[in-house]
C-alpha atoms as a PDB file:
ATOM      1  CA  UNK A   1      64.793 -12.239-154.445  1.00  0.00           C
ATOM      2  CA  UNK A   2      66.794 -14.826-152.979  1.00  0.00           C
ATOM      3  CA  UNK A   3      70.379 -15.116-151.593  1.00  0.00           C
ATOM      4  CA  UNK A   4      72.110 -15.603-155.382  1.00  0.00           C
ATOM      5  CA  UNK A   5      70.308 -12.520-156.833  1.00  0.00           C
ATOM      6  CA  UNK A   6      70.753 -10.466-154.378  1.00  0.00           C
ATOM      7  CA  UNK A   7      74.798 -11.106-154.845  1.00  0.00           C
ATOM      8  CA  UNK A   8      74.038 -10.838-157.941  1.00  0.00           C
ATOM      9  CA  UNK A   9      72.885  -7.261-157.656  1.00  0.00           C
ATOM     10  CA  UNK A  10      75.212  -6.691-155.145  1.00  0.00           C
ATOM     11  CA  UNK A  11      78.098  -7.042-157.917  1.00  0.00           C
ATOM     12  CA  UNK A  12      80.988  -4.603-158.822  1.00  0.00           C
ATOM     13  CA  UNK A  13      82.226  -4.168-162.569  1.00  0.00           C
ATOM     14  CA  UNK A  14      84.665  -2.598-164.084  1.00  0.00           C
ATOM     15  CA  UNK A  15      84.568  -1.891-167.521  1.00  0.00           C
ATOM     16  CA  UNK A  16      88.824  -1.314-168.965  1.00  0.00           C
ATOM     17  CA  UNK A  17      89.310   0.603-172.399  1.00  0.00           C
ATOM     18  CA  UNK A  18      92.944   0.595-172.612  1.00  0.00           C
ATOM     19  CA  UNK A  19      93.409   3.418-174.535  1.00  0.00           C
ATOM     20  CA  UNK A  20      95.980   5.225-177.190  1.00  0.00           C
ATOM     21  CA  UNK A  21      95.990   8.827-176.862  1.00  0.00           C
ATOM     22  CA  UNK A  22      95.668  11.406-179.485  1.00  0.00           C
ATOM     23  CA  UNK A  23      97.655  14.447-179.774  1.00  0.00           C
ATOM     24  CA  UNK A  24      94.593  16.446-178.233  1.00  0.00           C
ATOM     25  CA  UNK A  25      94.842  14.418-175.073  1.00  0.00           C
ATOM     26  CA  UNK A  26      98.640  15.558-174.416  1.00  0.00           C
ATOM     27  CA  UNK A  27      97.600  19.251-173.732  1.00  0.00           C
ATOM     28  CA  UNK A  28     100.401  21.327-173.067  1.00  0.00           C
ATOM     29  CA  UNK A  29     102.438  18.701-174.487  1.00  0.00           C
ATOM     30  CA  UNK A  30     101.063  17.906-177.355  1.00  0.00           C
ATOM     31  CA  UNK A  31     102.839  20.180-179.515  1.00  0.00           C
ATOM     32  CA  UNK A  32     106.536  18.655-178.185  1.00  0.00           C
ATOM     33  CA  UNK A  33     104.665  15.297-178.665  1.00  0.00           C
ATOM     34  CA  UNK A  34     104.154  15.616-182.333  1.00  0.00           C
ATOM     35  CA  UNK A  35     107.434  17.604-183.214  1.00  0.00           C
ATOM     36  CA  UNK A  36     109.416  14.498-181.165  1.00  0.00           C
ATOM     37  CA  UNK A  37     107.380  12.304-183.692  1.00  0.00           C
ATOM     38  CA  UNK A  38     108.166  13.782-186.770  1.00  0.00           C
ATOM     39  CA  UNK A  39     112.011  13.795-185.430  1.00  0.00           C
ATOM     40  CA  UNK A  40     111.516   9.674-185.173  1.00  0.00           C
ATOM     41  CA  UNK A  41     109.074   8.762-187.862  1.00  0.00           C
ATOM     42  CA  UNK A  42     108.947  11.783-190.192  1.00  0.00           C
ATOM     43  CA  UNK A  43     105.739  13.248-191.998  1.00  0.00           C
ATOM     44  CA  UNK A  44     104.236  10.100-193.689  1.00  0.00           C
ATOM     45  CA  UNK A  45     104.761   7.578-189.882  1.00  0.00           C
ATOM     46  CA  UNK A  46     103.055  10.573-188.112  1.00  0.00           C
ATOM     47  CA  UNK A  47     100.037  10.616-190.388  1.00  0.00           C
ATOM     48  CA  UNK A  48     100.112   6.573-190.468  1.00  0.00           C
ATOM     49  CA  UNK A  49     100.019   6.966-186.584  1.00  0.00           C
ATOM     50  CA  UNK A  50      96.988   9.537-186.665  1.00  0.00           C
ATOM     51  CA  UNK A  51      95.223   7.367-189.002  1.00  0.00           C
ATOM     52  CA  UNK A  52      95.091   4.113-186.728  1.00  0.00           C
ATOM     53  CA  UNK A  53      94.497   6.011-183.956  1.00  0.00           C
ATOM     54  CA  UNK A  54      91.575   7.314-185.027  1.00  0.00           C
ATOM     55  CA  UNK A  55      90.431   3.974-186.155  1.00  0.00           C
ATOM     56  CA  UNK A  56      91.042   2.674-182.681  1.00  0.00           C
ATOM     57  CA  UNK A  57      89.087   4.606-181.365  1.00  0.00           C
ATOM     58  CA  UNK A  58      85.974   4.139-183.996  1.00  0.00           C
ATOM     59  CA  UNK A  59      86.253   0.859-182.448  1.00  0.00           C
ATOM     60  CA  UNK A  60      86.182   2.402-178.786  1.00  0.00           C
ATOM     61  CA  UNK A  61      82.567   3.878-179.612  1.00  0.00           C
ATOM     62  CA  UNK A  62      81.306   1.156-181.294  1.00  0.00           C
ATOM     63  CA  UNK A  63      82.339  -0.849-178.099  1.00  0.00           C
ATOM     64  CA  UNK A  64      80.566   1.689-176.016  1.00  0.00           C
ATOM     65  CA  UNK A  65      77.248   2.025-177.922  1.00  0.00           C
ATOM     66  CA  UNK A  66      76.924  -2.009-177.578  1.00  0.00           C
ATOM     67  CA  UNK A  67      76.953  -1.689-173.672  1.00  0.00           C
ATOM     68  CA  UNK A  68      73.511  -2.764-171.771  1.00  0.00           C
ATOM     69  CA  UNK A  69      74.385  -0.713-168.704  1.00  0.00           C
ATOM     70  CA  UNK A  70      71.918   1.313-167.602  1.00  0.00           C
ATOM     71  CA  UNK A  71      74.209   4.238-167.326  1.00  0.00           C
ATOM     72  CA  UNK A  72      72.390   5.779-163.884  1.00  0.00           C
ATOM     73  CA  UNK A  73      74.576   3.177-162.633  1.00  0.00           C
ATOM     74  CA  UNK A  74      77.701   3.921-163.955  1.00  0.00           C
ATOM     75  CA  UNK A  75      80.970   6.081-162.824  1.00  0.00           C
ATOM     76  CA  UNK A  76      83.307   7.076-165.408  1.00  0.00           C
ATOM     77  CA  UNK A  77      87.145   7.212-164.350  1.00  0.00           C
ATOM     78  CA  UNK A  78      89.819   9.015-166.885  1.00  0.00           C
ATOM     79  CA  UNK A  79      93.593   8.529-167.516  1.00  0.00           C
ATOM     80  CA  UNK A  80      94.948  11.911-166.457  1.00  0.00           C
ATOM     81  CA  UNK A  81      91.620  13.379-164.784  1.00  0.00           C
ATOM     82  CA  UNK A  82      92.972  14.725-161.274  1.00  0.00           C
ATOM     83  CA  UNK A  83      90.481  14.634-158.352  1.00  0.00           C
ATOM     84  CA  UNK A  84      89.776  18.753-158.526  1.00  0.00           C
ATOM     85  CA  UNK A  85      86.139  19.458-158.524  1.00  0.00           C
ATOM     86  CA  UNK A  86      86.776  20.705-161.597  1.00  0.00           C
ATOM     87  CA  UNK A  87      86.466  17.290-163.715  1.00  0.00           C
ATOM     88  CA  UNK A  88      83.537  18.684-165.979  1.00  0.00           C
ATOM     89  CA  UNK A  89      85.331  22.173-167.684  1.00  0.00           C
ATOM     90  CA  UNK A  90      88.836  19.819-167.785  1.00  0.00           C
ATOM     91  CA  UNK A  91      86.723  17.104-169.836  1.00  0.00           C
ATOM     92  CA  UNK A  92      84.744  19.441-171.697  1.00  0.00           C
ATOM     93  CA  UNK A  93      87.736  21.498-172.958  1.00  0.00           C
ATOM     94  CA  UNK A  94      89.652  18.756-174.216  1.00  0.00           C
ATOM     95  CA  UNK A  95      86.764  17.056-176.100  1.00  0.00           C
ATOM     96  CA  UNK A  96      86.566  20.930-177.792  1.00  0.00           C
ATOM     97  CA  UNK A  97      90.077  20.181-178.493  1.00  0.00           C
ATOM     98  CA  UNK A  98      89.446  17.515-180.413  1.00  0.00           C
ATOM     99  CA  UNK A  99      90.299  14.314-178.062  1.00  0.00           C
ATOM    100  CA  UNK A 100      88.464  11.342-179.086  1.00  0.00           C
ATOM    101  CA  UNK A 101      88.209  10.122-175.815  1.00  0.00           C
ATOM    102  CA  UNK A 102      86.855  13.355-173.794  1.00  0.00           C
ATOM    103  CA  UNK A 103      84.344  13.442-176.376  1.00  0.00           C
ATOM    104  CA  UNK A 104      83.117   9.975-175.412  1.00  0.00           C
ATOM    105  CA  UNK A 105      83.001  10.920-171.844  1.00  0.00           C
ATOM    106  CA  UNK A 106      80.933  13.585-172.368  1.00  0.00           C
ATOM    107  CA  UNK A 107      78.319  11.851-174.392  1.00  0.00           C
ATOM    108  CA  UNK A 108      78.418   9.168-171.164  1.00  0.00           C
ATOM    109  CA  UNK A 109      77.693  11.868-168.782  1.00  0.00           C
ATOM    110  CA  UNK A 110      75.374  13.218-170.596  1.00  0.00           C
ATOM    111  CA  UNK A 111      73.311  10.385-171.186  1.00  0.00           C
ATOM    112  CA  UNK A 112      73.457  10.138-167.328  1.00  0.00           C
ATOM    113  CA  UNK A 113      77.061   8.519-166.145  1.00  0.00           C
ATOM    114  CA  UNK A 114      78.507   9.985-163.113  1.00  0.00           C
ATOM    115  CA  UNK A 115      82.577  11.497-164.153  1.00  0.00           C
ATOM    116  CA  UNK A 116      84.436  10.867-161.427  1.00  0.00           C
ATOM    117  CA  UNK A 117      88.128  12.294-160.594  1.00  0.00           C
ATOM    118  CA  UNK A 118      90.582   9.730-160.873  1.00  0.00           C
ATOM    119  CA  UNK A 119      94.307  10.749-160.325  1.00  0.00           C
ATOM    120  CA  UNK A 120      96.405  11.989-157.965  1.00  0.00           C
ATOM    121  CA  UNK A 121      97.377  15.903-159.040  1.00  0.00           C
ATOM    122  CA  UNK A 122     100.198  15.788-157.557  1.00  0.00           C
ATOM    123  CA  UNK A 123     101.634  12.771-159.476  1.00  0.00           C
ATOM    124  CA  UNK A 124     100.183  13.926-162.510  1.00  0.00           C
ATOM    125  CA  UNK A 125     102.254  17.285-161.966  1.00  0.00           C
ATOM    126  CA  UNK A 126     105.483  14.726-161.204  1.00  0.00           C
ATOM    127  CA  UNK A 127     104.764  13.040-164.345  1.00  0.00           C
ATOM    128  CA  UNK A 128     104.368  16.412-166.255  1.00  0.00           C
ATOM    129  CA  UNK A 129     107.622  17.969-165.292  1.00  0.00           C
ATOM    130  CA  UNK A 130     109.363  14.086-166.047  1.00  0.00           C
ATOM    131  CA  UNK A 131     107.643  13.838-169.728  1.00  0.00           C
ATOM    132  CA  UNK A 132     108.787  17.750-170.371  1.00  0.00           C
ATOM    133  CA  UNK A 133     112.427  16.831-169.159  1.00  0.00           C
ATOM    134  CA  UNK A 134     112.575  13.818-171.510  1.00  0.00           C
ATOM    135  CA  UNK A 135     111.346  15.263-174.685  1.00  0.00           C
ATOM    136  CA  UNK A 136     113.662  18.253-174.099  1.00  0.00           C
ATOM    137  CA  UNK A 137     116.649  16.643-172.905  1.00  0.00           C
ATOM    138  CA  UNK A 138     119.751  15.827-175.292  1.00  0.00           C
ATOM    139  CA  UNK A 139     121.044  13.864-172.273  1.00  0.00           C
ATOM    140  CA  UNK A 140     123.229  10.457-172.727  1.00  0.00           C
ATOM    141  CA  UNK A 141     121.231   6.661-173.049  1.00  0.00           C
ATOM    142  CA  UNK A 142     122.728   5.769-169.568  1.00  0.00           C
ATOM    143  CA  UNK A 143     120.509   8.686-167.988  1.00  0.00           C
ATOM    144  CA  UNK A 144     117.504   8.100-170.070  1.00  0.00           C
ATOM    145  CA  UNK A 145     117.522   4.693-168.851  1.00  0.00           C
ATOM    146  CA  UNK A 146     117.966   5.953-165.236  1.00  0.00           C
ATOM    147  CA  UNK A 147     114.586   8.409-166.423  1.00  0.00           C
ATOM    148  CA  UNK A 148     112.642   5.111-167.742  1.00  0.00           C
ATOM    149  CA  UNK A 149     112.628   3.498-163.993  1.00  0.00           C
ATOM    150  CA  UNK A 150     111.902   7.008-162.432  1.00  0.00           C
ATOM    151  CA  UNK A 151     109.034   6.594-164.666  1.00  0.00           C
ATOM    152  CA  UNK A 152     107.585   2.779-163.852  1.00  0.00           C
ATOM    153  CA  UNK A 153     107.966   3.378-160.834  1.00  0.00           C
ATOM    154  CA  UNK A 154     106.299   6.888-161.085  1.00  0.00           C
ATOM    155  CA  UNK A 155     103.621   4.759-163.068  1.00  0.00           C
ATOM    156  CA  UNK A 156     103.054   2.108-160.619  1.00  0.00           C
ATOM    157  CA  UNK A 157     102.025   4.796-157.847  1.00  0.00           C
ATOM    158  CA  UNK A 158      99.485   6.112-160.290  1.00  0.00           C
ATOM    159  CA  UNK A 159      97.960   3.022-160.489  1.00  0.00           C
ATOM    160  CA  UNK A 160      97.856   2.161-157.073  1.00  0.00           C
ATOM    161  CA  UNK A 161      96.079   5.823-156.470  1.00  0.00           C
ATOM    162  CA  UNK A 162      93.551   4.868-158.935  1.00  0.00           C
ATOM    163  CA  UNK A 163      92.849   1.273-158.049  1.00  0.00           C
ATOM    164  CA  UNK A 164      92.254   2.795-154.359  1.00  0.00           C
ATOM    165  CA  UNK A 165      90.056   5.406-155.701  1.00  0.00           C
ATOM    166  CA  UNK A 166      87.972   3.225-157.789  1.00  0.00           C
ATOM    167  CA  UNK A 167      87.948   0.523-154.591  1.00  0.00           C
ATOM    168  CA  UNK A 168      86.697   3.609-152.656  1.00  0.00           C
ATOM    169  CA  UNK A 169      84.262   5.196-154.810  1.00  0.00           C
ATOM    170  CA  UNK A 170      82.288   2.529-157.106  1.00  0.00           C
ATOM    171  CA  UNK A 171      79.364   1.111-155.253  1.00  0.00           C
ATOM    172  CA  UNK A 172      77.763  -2.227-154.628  1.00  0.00           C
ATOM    173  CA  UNK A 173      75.291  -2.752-157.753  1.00  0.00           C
ATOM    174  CA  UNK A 174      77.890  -0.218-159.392  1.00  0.00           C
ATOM    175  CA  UNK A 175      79.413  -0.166-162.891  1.00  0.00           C
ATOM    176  CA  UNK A 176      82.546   1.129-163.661  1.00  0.00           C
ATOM    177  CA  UNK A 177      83.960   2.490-166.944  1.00  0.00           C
ATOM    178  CA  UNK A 178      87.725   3.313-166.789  1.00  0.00           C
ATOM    179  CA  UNK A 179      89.755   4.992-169.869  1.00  0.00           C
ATOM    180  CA  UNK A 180      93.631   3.811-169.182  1.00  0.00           C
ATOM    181  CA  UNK A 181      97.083   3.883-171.538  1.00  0.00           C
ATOM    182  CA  UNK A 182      98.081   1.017-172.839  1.00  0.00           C
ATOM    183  CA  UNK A 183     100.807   0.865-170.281  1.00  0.00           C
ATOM    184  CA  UNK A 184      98.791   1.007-167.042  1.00  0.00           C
ATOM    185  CA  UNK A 185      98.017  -2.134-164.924  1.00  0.00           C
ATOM    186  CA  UNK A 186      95.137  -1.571-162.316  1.00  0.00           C
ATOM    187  CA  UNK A 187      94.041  -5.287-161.782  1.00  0.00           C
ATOM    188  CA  UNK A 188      96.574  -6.391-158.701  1.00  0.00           C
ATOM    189  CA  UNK A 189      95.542  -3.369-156.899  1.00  0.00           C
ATOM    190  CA  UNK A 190      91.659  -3.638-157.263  1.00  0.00           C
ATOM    191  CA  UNK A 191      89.582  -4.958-154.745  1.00  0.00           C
ATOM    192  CA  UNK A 192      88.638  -8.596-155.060  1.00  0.00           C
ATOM    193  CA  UNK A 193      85.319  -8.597-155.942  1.00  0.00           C
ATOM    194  CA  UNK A 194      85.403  -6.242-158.593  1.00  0.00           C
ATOM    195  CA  UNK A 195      84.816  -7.750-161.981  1.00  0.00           C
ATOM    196  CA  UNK A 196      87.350  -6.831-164.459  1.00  0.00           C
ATOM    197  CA  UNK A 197      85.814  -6.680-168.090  1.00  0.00           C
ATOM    198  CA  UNK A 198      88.067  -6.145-171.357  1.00  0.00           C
ATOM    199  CA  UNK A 199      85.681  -5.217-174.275  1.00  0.00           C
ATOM    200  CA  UNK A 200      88.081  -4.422-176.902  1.00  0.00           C
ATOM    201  CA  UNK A 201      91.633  -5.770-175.404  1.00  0.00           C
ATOM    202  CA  UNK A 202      93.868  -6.046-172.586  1.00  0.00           C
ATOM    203  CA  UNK A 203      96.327  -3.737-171.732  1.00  0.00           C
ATOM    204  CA  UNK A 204     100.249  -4.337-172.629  1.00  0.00           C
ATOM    205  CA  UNK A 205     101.285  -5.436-169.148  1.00  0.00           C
ATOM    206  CA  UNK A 206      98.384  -8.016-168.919  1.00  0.00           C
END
């Protein structure tokens, strides 16, 4: 092998699903989720919003079953997955739930990817109680706009948590599949020579 394949083989990828989450993904939430929804869009937008999500992510799986990654190779990071030791039963009870995208990840892992936790509990708990407070609160436009920088900036610190932890973690030779909201920007804090590939889209702030 010479100098250029070895590189070659040497090479880290990450591969970026921006994703939309289903009502199963919001977990305790979920149910103040969809009842905030109806408020906004009524009966007919919430089943309209159901609808294309689902389609979204038909294309999601049809992305993944085109992938030529031998998946021995691969770690699989998750929007929302905490770094516990208890990735699997978190993963496995949401796909039971009926999340789209937990489902996926455990057909990955099952064919042989490695799930890997990806967030900071902590922040996630920060983010919890902040989400709860908004969806409950009555409070005036002034405050919620106060709220909506708490939150980039609460967002920002996630990302910077998981670009470190997929810096840290994904090997030389290593593929990466990451499962991120729309709203999430990882590439400034990646390391360099990580090779950022957007199957089915970019996310919002790219």
């Amino acid at each position: 092998m010479d100098a250029s394949q070895d590189l070659q083989s040497q090479r880290r990828q990450l591969i970026y699903f921006p994703i939309v989450h289903n009502q199963a993904d919001m977990g305790a939430l979920s149910e103040s989720v969809k009842k905030a929804s109806l408020q906004k869009i009524g009966r007919q937008g919430w089943k309209r919003k159901v609808d294309l999500i689902d389609k979204f992510w038909d294309e999601i799986k049809k992305a993944l079953e085109t992938l030529s990654v031998p998946l021995d190779r691969v770690r699989v990071y998750q929007d929302g997955l905490p770094v516990s030791g208890k990735e699997a039963p978190i993963v496995t009870e949401l796909a039971k739930s009926g999340s789209r995208n937990h489902a996926l990840l455990l057909g990955l892992v099952e064919r042989g990817a490695r799930l890997m936790g990806t967030e900071s509990l902590e922040l996630l708990l920060e983010e919890y109680e902040s989400v709860k407070k908004v969806l409950g609160s009555g409070e005036s436009s002034r405050k919620k706009g106060l709220q909506t920088s708490d939150c980039s900036d609460l967002l920002e610190r996630r990302d910077k948590f998981i670009a470190q932890r997929i810096n840290e973690t994904l090997g030389p030779g290593e593929v990466g599949i990451i499962f991120l909201g729309m709203l999430h920007e990882l590439e400034p804090w990646l390391a360099k020579d990580i090779q950022v590939v957007y199957p089915v889209g970019r996310p919002l702030k790219s």
